[in-house]
C-alpha atoms as a PDB file:
ATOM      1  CA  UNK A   1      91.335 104.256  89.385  1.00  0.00           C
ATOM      2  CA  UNK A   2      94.697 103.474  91.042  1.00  0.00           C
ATOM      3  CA  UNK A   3      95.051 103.902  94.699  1.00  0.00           C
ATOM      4  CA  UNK A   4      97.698 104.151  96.873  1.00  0.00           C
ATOM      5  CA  UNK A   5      99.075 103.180 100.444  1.00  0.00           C
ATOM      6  CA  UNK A   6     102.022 104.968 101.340  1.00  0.00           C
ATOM      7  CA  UNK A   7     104.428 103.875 104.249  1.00  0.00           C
ATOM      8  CA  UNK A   8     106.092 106.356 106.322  1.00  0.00           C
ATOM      9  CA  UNK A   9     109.197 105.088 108.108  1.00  0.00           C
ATOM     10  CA  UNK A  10     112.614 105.492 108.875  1.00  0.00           C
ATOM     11  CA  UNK A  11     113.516 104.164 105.499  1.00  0.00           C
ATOM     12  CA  UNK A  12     111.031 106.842 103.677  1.00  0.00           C
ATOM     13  CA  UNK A  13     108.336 106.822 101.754  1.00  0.00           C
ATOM     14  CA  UNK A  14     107.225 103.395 100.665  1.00  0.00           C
ATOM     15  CA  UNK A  15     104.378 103.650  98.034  1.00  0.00           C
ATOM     16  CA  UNK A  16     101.615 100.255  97.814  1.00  0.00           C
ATOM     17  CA  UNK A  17      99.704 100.269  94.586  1.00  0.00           C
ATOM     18  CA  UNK A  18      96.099  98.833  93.674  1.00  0.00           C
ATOM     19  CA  UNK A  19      93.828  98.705  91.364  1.00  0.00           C
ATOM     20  CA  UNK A  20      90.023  98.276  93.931  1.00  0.00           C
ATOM     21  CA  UNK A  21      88.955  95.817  90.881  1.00  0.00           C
ATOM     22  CA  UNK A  22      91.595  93.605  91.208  1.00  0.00           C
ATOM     23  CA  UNK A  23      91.211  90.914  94.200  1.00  0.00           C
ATOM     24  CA  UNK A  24      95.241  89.749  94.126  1.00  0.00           C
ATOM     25  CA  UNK A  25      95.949  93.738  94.510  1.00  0.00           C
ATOM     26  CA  UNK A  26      93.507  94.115  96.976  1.00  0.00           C
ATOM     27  CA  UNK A  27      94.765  91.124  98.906  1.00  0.00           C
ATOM     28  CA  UNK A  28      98.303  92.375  98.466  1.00  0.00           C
ATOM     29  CA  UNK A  29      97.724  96.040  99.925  1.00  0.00           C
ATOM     30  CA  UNK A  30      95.274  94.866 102.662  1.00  0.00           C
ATOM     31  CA  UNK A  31      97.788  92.135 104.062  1.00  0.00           C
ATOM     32  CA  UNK A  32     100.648  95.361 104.053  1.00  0.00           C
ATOM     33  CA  UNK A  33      97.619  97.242 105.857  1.00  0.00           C
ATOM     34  CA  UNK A  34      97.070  94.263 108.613  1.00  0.00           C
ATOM     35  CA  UNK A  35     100.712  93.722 108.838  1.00  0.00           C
ATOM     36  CA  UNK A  36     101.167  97.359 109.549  1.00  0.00           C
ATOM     37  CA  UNK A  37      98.657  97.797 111.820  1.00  0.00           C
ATOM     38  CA  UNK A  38      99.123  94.897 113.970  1.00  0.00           C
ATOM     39  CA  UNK A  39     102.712  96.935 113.985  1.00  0.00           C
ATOM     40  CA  UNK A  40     101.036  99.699 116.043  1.00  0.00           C
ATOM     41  CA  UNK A  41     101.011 102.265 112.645  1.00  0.00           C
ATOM     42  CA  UNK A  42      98.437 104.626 112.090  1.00  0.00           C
ATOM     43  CA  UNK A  43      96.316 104.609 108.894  1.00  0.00           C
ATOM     44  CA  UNK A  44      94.844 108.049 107.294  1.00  0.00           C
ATOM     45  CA  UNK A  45      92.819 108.645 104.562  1.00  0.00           C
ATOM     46  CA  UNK A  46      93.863 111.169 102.268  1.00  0.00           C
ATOM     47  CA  UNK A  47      91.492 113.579  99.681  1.00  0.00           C
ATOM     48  CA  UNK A  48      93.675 113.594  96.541  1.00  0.00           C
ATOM     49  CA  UNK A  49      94.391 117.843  97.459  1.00  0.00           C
ATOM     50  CA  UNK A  50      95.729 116.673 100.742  1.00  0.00           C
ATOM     51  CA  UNK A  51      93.229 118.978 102.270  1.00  0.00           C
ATOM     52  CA  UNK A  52      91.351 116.289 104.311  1.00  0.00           C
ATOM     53  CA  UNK A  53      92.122 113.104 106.116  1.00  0.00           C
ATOM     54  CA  UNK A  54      90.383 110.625 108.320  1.00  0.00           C
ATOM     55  CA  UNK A  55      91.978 108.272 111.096  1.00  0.00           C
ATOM     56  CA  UNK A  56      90.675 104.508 109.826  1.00  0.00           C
ATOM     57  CA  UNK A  57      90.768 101.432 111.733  1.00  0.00           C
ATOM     58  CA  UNK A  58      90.254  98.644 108.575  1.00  0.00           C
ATOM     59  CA  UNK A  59      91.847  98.770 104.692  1.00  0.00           C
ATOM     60  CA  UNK A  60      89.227 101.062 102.792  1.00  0.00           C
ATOM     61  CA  UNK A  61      89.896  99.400  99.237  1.00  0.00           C
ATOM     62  CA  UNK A  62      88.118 102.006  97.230  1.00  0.00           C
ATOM     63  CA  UNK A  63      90.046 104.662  99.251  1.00  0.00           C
ATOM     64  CA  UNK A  64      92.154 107.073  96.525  1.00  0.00           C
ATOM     65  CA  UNK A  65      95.078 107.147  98.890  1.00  0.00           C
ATOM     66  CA  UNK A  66      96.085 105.884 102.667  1.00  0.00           C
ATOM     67  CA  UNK A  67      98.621 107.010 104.566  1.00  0.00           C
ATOM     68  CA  UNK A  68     100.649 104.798 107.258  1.00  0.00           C
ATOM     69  CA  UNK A  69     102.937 105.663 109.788  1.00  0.00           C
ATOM     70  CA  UNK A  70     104.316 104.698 113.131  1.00  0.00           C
ATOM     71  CA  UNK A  71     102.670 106.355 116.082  1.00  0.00           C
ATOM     72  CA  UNK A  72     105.323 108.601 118.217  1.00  0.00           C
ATOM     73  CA  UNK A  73     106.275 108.777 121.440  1.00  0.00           C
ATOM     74  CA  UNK A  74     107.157 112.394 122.795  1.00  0.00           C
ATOM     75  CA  UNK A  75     107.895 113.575 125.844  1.00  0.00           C
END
């Protein structure tokens, strides 16, 4: 299984790939995730339809995809 983090910015779509049985992916994605959130982002779980998602607060390695992006301000 191959999951994925995808970053949402101003620069697009920037896709994170892992494999959840590989430690050095693992570490790789999860430091992007801690980076990221310490950023202020917001991280989403994803069902692979896209039908479903769940706000998350710490890297989910076995998640099937995560979805990051900056919070926004309105007004």
């Amino acid at each position: 299984m191959q999951s994925t983090l995808h970053v949402l910015d101003r620069t697009g779509d920037t896709k994170v790939m892992w494999s959840p049985d590989s430690p050095d992916e693992v570490a790789a994605a999860k430091a992007t995730f801690d980076s990221l959130k310490a950023k202020g982002y917001l991280a989403y779980t994803v069902d692979d339809d896209g039908s479903k998602g769940e706000v998350i607060q710490k890297f989910a390695k076995t998640a099937g995809r995560i979805i990051m992006a900056p919070q926004l301000v309105g007004g």
